[in-house]
Protein backbone atom coordinates (compact mmCIF):
# COMPACT_ATOMS: atom_id res chain seq x y z
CA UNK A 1 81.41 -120.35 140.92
CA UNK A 2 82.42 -124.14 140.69
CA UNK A 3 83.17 -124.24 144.32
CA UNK A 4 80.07 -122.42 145.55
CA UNK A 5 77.61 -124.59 143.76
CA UNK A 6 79.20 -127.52 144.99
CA UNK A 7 79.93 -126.50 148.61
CA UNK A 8 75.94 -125.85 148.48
CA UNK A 9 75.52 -129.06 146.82
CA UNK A 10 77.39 -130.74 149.57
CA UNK A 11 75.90 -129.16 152.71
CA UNK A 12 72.79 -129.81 151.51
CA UNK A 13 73.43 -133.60 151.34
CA UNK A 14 74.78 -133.92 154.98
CA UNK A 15 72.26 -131.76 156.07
CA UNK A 16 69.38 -133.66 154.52
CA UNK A 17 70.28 -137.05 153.44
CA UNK A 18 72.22 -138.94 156.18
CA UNK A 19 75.13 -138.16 154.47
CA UNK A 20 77.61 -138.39 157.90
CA UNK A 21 78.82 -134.92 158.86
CA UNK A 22 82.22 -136.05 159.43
CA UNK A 23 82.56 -137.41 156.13
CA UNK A 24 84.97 -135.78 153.60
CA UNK A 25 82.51 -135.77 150.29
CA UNK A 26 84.90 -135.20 147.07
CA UNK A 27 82.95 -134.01 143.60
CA UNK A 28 84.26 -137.70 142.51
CA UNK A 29 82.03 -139.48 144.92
CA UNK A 30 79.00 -141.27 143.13
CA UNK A 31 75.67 -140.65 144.59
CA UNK A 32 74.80 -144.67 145.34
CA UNK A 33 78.04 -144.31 147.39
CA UNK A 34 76.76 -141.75 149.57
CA UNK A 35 73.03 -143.87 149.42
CA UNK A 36 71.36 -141.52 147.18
CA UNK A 37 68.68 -143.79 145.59
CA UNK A 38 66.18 -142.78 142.84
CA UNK A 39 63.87 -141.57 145.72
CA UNK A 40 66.08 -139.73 147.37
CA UNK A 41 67.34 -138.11 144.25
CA UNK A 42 64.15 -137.41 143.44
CA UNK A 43 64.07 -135.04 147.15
CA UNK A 44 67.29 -133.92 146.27
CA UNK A 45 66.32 -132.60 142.95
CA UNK A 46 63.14 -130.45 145.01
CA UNK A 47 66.05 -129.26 147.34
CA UNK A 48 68.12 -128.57 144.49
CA UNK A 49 65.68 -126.23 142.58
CA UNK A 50 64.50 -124.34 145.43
CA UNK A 51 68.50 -123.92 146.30
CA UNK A 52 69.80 -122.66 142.99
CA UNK A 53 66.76 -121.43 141.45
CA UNK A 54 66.60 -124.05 138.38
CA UNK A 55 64.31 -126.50 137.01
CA UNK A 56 65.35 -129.88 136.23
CA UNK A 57 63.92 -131.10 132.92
CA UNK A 58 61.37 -134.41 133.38
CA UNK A 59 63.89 -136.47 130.87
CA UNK A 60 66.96 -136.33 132.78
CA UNK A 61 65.32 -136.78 136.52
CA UNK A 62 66.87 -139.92 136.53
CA UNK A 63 69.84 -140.87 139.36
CA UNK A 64 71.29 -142.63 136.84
CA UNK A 65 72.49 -139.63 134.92
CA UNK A 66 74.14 -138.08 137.10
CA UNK A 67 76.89 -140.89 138.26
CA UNK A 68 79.02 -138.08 140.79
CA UNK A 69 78.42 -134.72 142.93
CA UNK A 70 80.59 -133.27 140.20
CA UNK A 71 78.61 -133.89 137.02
CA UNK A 72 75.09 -132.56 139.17
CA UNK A 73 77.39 -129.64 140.01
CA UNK A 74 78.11 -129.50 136.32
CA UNK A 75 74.21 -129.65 135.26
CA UNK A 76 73.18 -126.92 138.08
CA UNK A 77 75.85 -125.04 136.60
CA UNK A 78 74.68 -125.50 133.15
CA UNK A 79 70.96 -124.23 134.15
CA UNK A 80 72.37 -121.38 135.57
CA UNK A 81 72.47 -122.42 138.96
């Protein structure tokens, strides 16, 4: 399951976010490295829900919780995602 949610995770950032399709994005790659700012995130979280059918809670829609891809992998996975 790990590996689905973030292969979804990770298309939907190059697809979306001029995140460059050539690039090799690891789960240890922090979102301000791949220019993910609080609103972007915030258009990454819509994406997000729609995607994996969750609901991020208002307290922790903040970019700076989630430093990498791999601990919002680890939150979508958390919600069910």
């Amino acid at each position: 399951m790990h590996k689905d949610v973030a292969a979804k995770l990770i298309s939907i950032l190059k697809e979306q976010f001029d995140v460059d399709l050539n690039s090799s994005i690891k789960l240890e790659d922090t979102l301000s490295s791949l220019n993910i700012n609080s609103i972007s995130f915030i258009r990454l979280v819509v994406e997000l829900e729609k995607e994996f059918n969750i609901e991020f809670q208002d307290e922790i829609m903040d970019v700076s919780n989630f430093k990498t891809i791999k601990s919002l992998v680890e939150y979508i996975e958390e919600k069910g995602g």
